[in-house]
C-alpha atoms as a PDB file:
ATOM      1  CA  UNK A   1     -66.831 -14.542  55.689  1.00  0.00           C
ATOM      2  CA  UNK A   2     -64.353 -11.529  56.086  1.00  0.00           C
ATOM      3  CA  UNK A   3     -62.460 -13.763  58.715  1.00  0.00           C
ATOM      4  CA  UNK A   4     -61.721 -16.481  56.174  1.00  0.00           C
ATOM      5  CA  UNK A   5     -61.218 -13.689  53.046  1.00  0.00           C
ATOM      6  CA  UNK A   6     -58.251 -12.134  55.528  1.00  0.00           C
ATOM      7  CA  UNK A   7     -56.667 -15.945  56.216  1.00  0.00           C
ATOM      8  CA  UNK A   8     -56.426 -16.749  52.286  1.00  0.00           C
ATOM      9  CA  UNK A   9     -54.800 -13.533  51.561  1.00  0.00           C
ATOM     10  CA  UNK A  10     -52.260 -13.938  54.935  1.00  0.00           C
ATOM     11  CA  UNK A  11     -51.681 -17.741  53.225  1.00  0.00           C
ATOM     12  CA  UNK A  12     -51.038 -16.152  49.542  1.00  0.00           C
ATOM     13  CA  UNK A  13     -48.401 -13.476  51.412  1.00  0.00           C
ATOM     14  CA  UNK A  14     -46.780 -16.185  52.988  1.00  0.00           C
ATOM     15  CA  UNK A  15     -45.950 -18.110  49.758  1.00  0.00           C
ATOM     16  CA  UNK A  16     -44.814 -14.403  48.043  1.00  0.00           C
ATOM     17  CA  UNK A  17     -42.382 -13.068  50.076  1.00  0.00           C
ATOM     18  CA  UNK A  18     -40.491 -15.547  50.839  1.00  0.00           C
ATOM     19  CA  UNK A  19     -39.715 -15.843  46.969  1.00  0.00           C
ATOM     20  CA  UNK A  20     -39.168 -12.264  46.787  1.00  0.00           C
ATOM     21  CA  UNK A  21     -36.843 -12.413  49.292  1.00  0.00           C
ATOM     22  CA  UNK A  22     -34.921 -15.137  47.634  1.00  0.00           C
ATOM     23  CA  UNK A  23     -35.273 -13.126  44.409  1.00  0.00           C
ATOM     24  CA  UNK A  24     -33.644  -9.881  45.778  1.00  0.00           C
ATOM     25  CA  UNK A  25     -30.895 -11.487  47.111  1.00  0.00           C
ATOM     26  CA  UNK A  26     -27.337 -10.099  46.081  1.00  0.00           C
ATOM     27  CA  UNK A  27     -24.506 -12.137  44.277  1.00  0.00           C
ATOM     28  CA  UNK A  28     -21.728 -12.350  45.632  1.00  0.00           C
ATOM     29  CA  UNK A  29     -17.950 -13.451  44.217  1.00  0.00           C
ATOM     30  CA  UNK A  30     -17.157 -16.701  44.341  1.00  0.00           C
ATOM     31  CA  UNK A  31     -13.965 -17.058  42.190  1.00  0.00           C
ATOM     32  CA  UNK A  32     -13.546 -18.912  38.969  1.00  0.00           C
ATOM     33  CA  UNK A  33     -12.245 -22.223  41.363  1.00  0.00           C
ATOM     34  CA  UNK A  34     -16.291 -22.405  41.504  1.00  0.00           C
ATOM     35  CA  UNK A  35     -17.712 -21.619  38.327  1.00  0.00           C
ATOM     36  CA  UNK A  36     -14.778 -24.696  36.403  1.00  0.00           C
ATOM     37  CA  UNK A  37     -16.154 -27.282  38.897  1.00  0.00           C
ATOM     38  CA  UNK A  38     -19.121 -27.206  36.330  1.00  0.00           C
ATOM     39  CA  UNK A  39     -17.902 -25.109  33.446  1.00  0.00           C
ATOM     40  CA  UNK A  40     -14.444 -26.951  32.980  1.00  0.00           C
ATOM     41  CA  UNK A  41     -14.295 -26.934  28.935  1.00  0.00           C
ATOM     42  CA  UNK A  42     -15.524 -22.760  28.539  1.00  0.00           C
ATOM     43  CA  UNK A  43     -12.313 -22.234  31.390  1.00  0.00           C
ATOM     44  CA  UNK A  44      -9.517 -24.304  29.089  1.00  0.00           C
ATOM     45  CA  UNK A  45     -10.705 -22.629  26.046  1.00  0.00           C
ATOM     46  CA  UNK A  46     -10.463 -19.179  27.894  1.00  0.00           C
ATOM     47  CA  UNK A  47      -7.337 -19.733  29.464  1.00  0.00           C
ATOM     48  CA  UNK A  48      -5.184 -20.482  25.832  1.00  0.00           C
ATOM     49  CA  UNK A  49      -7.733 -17.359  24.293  1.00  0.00           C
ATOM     50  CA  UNK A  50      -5.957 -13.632  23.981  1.00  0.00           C
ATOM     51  CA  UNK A  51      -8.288 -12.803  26.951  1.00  0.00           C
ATOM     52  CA  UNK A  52      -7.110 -15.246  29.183  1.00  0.00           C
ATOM     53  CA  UNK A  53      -3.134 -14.257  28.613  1.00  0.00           C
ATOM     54  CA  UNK A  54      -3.499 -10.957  28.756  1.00  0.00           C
ATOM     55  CA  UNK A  55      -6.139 -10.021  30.795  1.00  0.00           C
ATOM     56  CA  UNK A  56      -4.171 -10.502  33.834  1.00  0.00           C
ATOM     57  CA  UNK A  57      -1.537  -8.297  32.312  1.00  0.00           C
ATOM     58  CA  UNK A  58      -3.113  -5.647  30.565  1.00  0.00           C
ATOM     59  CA  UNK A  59      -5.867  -5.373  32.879  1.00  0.00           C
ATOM     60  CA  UNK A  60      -4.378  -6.774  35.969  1.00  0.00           C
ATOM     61  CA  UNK A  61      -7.633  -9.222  36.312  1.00  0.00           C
ATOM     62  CA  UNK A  62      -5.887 -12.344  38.032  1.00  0.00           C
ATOM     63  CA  UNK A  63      -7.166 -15.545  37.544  1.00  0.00           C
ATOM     64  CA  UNK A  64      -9.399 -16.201  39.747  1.00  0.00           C
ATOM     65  CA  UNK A  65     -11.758 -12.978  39.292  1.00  0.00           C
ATOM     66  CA  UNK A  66     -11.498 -13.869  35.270  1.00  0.00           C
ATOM     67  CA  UNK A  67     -14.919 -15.344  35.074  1.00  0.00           C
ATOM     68  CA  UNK A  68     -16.518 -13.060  37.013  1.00  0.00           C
ATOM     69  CA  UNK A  69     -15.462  -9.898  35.635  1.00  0.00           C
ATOM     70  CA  UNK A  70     -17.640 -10.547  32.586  1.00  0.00           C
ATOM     71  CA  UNK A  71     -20.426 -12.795  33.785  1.00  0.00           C
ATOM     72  CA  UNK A  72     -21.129 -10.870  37.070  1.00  0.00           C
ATOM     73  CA  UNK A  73     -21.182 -12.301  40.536  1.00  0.00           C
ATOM     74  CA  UNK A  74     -21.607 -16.066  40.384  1.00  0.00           C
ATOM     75  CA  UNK A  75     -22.962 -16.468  44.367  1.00  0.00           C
ATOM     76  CA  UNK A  76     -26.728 -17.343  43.407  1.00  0.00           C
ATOM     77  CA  UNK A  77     -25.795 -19.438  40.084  1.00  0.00           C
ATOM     78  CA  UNK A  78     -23.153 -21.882  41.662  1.00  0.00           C
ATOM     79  CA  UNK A  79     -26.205 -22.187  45.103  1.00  0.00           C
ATOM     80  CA  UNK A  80     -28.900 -23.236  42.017  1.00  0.00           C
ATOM     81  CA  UNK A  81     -26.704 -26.031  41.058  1.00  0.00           C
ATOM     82  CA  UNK A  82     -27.830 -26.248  37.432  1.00  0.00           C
ATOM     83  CA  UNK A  83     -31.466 -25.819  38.426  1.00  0.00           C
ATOM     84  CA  UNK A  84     -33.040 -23.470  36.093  1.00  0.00           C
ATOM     85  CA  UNK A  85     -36.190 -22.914  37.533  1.00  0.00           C
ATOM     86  CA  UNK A  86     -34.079 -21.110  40.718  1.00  0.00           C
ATOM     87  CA  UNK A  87     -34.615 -17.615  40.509  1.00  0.00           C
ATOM     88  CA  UNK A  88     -30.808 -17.748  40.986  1.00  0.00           C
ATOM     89  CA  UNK A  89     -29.617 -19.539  38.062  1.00  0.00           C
ATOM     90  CA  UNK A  90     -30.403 -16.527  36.228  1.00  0.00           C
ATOM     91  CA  UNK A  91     -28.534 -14.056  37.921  1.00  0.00           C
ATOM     92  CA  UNK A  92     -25.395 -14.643  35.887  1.00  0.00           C
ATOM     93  CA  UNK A  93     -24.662 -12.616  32.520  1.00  0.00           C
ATOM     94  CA  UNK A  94     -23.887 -14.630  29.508  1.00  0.00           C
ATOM     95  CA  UNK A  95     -22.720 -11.448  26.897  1.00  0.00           C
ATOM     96  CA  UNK A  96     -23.230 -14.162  23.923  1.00  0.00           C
ATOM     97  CA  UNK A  97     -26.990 -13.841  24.335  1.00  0.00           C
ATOM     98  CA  UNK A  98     -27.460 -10.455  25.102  1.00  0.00           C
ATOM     99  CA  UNK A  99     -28.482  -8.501  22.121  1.00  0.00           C
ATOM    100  CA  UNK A 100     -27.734  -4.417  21.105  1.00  0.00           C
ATOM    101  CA  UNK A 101     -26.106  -2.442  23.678  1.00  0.00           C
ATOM    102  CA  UNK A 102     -26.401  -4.601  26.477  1.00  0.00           C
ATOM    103  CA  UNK A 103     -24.074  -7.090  24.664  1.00  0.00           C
ATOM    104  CA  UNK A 104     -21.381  -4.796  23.610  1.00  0.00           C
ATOM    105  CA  UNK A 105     -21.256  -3.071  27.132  1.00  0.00           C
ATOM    106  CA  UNK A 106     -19.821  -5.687  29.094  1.00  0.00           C
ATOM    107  CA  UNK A 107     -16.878  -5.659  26.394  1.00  0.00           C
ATOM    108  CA  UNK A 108     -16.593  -2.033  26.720  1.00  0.00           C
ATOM    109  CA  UNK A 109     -15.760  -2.689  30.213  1.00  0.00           C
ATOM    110  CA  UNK A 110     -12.295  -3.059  29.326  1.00  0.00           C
ATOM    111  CA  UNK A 111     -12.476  -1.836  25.618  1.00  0.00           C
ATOM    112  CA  UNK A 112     -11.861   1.985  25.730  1.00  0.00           C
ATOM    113  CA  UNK A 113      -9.851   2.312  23.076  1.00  0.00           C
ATOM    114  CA  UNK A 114     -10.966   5.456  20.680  1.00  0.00           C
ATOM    115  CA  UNK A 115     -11.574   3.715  17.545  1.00  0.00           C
ATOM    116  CA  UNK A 116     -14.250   1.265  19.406  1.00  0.00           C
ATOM    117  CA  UNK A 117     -15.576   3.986  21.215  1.00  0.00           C
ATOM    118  CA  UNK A 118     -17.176   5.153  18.146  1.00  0.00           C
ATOM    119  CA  UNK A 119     -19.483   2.196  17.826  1.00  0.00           C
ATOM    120  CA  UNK A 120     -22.473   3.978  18.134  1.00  0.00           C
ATOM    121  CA  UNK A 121     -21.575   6.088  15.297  1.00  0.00           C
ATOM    122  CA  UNK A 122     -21.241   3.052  12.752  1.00  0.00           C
ATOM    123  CA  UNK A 123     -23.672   1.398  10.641  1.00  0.00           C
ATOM    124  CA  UNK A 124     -22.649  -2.143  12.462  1.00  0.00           C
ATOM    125  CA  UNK A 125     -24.511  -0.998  15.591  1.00  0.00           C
ATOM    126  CA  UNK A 126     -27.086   0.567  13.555  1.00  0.00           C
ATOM    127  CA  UNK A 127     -28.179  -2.784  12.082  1.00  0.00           C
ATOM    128  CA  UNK A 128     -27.854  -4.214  15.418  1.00  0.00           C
ATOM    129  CA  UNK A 129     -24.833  -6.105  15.158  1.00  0.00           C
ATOM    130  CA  UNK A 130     -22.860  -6.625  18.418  1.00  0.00           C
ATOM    131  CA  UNK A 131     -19.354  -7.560  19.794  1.00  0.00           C
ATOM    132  CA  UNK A 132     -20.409 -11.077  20.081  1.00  0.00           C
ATOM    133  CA  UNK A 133     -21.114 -11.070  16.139  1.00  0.00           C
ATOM    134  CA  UNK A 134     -17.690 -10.947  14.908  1.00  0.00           C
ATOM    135  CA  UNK A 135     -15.821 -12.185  18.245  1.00  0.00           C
ATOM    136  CA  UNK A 136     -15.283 -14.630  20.681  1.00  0.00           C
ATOM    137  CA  UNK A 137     -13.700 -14.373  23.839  1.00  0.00           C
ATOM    138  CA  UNK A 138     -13.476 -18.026  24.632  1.00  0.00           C
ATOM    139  CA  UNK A 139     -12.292 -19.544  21.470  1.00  0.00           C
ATOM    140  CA  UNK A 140     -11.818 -16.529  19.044  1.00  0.00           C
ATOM    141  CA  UNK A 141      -8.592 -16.848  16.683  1.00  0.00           C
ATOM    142  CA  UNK A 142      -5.636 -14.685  16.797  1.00  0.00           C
ATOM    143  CA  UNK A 143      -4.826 -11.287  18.883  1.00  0.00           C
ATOM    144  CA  UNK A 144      -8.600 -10.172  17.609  1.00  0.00           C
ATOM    145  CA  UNK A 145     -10.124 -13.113  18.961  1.00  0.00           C
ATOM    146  CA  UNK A 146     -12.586 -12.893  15.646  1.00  0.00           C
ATOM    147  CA  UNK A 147     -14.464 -16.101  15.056  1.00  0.00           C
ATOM    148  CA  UNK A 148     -13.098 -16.240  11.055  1.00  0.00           C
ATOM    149  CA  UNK A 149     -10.184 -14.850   9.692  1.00  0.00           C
ATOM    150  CA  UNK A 150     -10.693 -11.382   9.092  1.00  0.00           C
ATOM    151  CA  UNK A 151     -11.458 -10.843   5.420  1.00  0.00           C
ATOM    152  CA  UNK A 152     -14.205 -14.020   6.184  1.00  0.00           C
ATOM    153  CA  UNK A 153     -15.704 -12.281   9.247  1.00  0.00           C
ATOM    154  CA  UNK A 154     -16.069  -9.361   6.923  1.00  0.00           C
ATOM    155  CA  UNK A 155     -17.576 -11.320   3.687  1.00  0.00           C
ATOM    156  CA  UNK A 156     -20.630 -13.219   5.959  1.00  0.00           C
ATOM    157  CA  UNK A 157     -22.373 -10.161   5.567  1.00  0.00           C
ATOM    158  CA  UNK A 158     -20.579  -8.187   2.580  1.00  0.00           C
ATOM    159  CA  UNK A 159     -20.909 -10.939   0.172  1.00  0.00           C
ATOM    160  CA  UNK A 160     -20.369  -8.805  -2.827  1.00  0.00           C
ATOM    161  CA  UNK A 161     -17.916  -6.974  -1.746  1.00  0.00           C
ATOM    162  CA  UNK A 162     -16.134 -11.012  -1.729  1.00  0.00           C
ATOM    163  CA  UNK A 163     -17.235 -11.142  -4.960  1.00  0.00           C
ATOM    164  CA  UNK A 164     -15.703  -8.031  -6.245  1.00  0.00           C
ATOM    165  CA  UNK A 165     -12.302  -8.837  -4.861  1.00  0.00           C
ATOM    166  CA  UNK A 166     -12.244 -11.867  -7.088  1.00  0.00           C
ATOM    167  CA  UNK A 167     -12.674  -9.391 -10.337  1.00  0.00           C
ATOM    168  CA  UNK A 168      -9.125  -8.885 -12.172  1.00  0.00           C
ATOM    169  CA  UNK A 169      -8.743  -5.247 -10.888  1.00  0.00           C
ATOM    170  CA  UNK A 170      -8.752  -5.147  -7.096  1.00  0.00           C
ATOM    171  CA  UNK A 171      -6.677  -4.036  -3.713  1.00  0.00           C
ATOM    172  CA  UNK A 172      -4.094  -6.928  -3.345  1.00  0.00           C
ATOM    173  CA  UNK A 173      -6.628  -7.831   0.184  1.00  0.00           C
ATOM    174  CA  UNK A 174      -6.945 -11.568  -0.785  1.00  0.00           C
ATOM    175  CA  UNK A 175      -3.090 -11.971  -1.577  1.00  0.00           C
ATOM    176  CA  UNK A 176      -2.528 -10.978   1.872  1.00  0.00           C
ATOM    177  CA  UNK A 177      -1.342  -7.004   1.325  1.00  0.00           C
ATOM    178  CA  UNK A 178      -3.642  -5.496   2.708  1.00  0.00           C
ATOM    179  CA  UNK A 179      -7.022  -6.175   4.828  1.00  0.00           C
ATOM    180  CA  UNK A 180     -10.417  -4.406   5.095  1.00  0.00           C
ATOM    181  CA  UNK A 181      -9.378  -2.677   8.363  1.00  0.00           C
ATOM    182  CA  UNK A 182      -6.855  -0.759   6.658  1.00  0.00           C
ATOM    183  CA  UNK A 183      -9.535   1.775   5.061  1.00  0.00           C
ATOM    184  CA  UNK A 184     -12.382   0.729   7.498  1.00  0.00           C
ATOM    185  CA  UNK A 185     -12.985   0.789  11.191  1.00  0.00           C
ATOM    186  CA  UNK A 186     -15.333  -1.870  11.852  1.00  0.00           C
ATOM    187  CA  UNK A 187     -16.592  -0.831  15.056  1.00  0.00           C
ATOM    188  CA  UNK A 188     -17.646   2.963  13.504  1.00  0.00           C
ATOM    189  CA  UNK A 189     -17.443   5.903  11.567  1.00  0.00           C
ATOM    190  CA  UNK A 190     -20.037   7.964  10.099  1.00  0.00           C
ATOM    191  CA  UNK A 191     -19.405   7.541   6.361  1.00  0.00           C
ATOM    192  CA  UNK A 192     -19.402   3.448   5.667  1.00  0.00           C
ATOM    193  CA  UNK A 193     -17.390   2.861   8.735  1.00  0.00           C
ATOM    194  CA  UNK A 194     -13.740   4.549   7.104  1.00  0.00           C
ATOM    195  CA  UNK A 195     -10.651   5.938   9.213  1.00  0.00           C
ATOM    196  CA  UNK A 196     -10.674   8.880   7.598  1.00  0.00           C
ATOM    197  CA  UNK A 197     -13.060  11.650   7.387  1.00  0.00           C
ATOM    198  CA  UNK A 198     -14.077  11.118   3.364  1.00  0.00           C
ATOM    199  CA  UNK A 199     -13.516   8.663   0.987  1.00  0.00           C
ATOM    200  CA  UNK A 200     -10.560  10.993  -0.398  1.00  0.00           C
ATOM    201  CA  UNK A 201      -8.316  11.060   2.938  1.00  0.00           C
ATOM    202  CA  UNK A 202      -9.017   7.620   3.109  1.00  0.00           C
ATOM    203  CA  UNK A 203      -7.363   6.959  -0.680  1.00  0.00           C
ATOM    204  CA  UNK A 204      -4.828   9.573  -0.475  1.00  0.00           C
ATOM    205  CA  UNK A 205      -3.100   7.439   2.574  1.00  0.00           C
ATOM    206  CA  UNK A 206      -1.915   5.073   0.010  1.00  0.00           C
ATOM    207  CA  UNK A 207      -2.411   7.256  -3.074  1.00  0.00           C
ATOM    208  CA  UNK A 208      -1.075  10.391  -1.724  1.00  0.00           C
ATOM    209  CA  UNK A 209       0.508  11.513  -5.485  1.00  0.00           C
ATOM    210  CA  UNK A 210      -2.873  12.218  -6.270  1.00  0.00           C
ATOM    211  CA  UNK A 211      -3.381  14.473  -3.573  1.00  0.00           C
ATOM    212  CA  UNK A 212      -2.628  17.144  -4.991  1.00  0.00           C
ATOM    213  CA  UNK A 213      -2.998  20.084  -4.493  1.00  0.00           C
ATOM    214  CA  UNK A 214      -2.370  20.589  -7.984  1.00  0.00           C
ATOM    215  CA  UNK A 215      -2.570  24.210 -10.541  1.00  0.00           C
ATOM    216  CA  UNK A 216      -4.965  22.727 -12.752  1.00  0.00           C
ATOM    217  CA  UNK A 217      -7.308  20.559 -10.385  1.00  0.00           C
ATOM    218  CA  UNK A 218      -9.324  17.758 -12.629  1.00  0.00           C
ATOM    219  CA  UNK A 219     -12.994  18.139 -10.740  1.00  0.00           C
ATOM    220  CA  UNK A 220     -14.253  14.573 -10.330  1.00  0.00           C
ATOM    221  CA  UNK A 221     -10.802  13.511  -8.259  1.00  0.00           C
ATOM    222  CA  UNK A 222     -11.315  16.826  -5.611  1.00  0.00           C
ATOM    223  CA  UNK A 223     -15.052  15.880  -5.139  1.00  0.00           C
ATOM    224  CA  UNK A 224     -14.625  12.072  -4.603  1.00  0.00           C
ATOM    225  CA  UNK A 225     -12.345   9.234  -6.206  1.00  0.00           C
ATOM    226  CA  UNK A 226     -15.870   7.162  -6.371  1.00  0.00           C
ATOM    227  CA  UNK A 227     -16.837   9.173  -9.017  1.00  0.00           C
ATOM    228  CA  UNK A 228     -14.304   6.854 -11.170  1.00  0.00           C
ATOM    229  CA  UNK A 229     -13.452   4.071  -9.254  1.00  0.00           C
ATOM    230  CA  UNK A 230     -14.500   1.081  -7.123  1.00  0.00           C
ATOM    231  CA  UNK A 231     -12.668   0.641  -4.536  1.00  0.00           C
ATOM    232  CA  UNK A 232     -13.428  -2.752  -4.085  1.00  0.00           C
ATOM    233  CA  UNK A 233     -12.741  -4.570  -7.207  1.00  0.00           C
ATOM    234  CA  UNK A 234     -13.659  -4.048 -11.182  1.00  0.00           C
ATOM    235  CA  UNK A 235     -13.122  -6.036 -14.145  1.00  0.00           C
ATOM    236  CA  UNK A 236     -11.906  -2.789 -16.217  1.00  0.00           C
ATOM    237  CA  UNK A 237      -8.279  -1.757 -15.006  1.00  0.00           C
ATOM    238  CA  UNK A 238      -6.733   0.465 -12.524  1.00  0.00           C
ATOM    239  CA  UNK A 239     -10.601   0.086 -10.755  1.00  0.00           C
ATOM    240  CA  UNK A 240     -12.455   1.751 -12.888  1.00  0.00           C
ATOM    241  CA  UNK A 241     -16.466   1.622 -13.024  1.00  0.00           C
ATOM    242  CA  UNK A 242     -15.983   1.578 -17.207  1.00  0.00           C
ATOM    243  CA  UNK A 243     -12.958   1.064 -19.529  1.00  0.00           C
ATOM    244  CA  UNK A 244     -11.607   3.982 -21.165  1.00  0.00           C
ATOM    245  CA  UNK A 245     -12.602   6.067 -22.964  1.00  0.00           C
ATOM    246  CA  UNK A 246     -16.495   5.388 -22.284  1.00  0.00           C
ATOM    247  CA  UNK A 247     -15.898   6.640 -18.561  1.00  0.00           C
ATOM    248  CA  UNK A 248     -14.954  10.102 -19.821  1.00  0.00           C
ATOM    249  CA  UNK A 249     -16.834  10.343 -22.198  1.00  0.00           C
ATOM    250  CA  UNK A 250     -20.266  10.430 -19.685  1.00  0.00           C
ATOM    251  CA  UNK A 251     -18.611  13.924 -19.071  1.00  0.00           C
ATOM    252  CA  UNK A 252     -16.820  14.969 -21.916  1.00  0.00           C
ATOM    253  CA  UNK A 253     -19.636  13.990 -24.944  1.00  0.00           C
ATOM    254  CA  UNK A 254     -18.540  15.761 -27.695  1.00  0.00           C
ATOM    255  CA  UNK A 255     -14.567  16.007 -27.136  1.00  0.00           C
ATOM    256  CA  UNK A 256     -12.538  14.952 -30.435  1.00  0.00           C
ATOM    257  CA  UNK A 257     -15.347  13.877 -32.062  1.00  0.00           C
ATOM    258  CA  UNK A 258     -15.109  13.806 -35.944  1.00  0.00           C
ATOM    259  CA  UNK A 259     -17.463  14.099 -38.891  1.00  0.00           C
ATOM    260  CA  UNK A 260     -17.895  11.683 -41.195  1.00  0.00           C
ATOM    261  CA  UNK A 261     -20.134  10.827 -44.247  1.00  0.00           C
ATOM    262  CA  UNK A 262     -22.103   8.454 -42.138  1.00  0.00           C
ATOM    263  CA  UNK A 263     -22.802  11.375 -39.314  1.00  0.00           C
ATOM    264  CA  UNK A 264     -20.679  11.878 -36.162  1.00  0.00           C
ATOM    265  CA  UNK A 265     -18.178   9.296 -35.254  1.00  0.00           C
ATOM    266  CA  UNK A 266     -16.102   9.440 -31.905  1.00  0.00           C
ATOM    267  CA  UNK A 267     -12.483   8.472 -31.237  1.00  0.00           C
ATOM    268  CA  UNK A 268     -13.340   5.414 -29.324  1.00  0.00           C
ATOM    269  CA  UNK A 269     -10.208   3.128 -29.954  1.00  0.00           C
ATOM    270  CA  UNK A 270      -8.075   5.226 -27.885  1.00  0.00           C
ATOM    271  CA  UNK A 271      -7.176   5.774 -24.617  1.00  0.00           C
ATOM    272  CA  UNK A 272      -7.804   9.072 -22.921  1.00  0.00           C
ATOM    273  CA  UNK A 273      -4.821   9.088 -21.121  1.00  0.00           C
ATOM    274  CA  UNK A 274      -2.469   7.854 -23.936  1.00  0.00           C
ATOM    275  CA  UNK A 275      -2.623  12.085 -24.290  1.00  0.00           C
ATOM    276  CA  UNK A 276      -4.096  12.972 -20.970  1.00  0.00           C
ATOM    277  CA  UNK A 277      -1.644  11.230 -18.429  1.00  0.00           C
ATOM    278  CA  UNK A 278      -1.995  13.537 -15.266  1.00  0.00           C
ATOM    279  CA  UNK A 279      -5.719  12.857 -15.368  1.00  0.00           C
ATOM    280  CA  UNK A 280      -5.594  13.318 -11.569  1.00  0.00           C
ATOM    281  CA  UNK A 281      -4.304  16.946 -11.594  1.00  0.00           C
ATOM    282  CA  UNK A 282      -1.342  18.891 -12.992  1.00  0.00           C
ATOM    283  CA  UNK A 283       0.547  21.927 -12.318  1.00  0.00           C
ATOM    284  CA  UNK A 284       1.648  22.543 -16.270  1.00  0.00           C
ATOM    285  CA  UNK A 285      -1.671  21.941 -18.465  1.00  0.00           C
ATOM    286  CA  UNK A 286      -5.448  22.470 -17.532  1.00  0.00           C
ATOM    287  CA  UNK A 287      -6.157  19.458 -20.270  1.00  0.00           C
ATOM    288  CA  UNK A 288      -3.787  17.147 -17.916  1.00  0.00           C
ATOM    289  CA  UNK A 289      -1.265  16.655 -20.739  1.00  0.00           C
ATOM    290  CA  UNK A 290       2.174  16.358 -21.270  1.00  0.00           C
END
């Protein structure tokens, strides 16, 4: 009985290793002459892509290591001729499935730069949002290689931040002036993804009149512009969150107020700064006057 136990377990070990053996094998290079036999429509689209002109310039990847310098060694994929039930077909990396960090670190391979090494300080990787979400390296548009133009890349998740930009007051970003890269860096940041360190420095790049610093500083502008503003769009002018003078008066209740015989009765028909017209700050007046 022990005889036969010892044969069935010798048979079992017999159809085990062998596969583990195949398993373990390593990959080796095969060039991308190999991989467009099969894969001839990904290689055209890669080869008229940013990454296929410049990788063999900027990164001095030639040709024929192209494929294999983001998919990994192709030795054990090309031998398993399509046949995915071969331990080896799976040995190749496709980034566009990989999800979190294991998607973005192939493209970090090559992408150093400083900005997009701050990815795992952004909200985009927080949510678990990768490279592959917003790019393409085989058929991505322009020197980005985004899949969408850039403000559309941004608006499939920030829908109303689309819809804000549409509102009558709003940075010139659909006409073309400006895009949302210029105050944000989409791959991180630690408040909402801006260049700068606060939302003031990253204002006072454009805005830098209202900088300051001024004699008579005007407190809601030194703590943050968002106190009065949206940045991204508003139907009252100059971005405000309300239209004059209802913003200033959630701070300043009882200024120029007036009695009358039907009780208390506000100047609401003017404009604060019709009188007030260094609201921002000003070296001559502490009411921001003349």
């Amino acid at each position: 009985m022990k005889l036969k136990k010892l044969s069935w377990i010798a048979a079992a070990l017999a159809l085990v290793v062998p596969f583990k053996a195949a398993s373990a094998e390593t990959a080796t290079l095969v060039g991308s002459d190999t991989c467009i036999a099969c894969h001839s429509e990904q290689a055209a689209s890669f080869n008229s892509s940013t990454h296929g002109k410049k990788m063999p310039i900027v990164k001095g990847i030639t040709a024929d290591k192209s494929c294999e310098s983001c998919h990994g060694a192709g030795s054990l994929h090309a031998a398993a001729a399509g046949d995915k039930t071969n331990p080896g077909f799976a040995t190749i990396k496709n980034p566009s499935k990989l999800k979190g960090s294991a998607a973005s670190a192939t493209c970090f391979a090559c992408h150093n730069q400083k900005d997009v090494m701050l990815w795992d300080t952004g909200t985009h990787a927080a949510k678990g949002l990768t490279c592959n979400t917003c790019h393409s390296v085989h058929n991505g548009q322009g020197a980005k290689s985004l899949k969408k133009s850039e403000g559309e890349t941004c608006y499939q998740c920030h829908k109303n931040k689309k819809a804000e930009m549409s509102l009558p007051s709003h940075h010139p970003i659909e006409e073309g002036k400006m895009t949302c890269n210029g105050c944000h860096n989409p791959h991180g940041g630690t408040s909402g993804n801006l260049k700068a360190e606060t939302v003031n420095e990253t204002c006072y790049k454009c805005h830098s009149d209202k900088a300051g610093p001024f004699a008579h500083e005007h407190d809601p502008v030194t703590e943050n512009c968002g106190t009065c503003h949206k940045p991204h769009g508003s139907a009252n002018q100059n971005l405000l969150k309300q239209a004059q003078p209802y913003l200033c008066l959630r701070c300043h209740k009882n200024e120029h107020t007036v009695r009358q015989n039907s009780g208390v009765s506000d100047l609401r028909k003017r404009n604060c700064t019709d009188c007030h017209t260094y609201i921002h700050g000003s070296d001559m007046s502490g009411a921001f006057g003349h």
